[in-house]
Protein backbone atom coordinates (compact mmCIF):
# COMPACT_ATOMS: atom_id res chain seq x y z
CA UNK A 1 -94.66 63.16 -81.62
CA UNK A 2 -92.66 64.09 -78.06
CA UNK A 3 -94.08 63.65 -74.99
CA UNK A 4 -95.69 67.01 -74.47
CA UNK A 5 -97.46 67.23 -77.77
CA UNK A 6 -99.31 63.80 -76.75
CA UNK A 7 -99.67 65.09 -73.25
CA UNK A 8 -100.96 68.01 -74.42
CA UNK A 9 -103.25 66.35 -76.84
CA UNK A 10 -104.55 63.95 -74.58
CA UNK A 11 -105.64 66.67 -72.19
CA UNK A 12 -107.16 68.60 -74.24
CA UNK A 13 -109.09 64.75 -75.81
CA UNK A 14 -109.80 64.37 -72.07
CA UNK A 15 -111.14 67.94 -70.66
CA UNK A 16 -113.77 68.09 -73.80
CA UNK A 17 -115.12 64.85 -72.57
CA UNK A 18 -114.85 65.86 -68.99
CA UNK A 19 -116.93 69.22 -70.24
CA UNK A 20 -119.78 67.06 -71.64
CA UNK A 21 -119.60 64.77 -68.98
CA UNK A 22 -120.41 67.82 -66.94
CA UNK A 23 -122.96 69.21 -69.25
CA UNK A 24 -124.73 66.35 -69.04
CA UNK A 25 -124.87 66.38 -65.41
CA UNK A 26 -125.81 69.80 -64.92
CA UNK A 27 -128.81 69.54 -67.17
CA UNK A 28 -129.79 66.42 -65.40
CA UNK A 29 -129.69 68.72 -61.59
CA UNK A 30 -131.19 71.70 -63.55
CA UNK A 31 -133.93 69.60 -64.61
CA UNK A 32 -133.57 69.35 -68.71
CA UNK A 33 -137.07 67.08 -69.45
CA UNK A 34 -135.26 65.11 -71.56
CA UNK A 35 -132.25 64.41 -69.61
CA UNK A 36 -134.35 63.61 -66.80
CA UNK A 37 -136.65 60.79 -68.89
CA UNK A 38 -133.81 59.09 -69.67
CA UNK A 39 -131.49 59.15 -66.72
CA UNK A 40 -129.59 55.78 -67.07
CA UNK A 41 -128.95 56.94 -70.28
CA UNK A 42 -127.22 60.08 -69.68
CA UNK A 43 -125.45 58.13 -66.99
CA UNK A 44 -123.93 55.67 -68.97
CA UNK A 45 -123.42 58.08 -71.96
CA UNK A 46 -121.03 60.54 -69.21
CA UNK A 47 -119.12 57.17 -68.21
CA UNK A 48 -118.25 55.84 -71.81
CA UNK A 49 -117.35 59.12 -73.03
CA UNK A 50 -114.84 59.56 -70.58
CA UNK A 51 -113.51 56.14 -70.44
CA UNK A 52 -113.27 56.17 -74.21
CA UNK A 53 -110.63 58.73 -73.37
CA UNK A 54 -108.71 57.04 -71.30
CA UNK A 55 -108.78 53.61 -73.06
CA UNK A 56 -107.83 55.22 -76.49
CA UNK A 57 -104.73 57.00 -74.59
CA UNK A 58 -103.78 53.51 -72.81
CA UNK A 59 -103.99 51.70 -76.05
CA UNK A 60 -101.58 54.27 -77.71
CA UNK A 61 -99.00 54.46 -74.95
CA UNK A 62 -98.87 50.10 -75.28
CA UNK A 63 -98.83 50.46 -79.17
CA UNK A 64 -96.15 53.13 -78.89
CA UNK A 65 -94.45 51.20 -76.09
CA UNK A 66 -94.51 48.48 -78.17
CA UNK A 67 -92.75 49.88 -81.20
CA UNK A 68 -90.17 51.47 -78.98
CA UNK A 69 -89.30 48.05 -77.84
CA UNK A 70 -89.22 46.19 -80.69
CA UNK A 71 -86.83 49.44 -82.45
CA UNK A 72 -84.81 48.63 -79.35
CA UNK A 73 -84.24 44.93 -79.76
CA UNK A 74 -84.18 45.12 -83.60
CA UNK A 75 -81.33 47.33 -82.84
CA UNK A 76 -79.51 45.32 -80.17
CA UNK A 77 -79.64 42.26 -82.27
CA UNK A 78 -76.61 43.16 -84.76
CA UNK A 79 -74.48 44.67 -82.36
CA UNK A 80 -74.79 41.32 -80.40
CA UNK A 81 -73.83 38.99 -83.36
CA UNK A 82 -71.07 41.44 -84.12
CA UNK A 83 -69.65 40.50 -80.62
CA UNK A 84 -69.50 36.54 -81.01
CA UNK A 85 -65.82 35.41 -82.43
CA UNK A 86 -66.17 34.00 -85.99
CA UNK A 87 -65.44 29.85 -86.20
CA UNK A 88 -63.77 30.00 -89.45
């Protein structure tokens, strides 16, 4: 996946919870009777849906990070034993 798929991606994971986030908040100032009897709820529910965003797109960039770097080393590695003179 390149960079702007994931970016692109990402945003879009991250405006749809931004949107209900914001749905949520207008029916709470509008006055919805259920939004407004449980308040803390809807609170909470706004936070964790957009932090489950942004944890789920932290946790792929250090898995992804990850696996670049170990590709990386795994790569280095022979090209380093290939520059030691043999002891025969």
């Amino acid at each position: 996946m390149t960079v702007t798929a994931w970016l692109k991606a990402r945003s879009v994971e991250l405006g749809a919870s931004l949107c209900t986030a914001g749905l949520l908040f207008a029916g709470l100032a509008v006055g919805v009777p259920f939004l407004r009897a449980r308040i803390p709820e809807t609170f909470l529910y706004s936070f964790c849906c957009v932090t489950a965003v942004l944890l789920r797109a932290a946790i792929d960039l250090a898995v992804r990070g990850g696996a670049l770097a170990a590709r990386t080393m795994r790569s280095a590695a022979p090209a380093a034993s290939r520059l030691e003179p043999s002891r025969a």
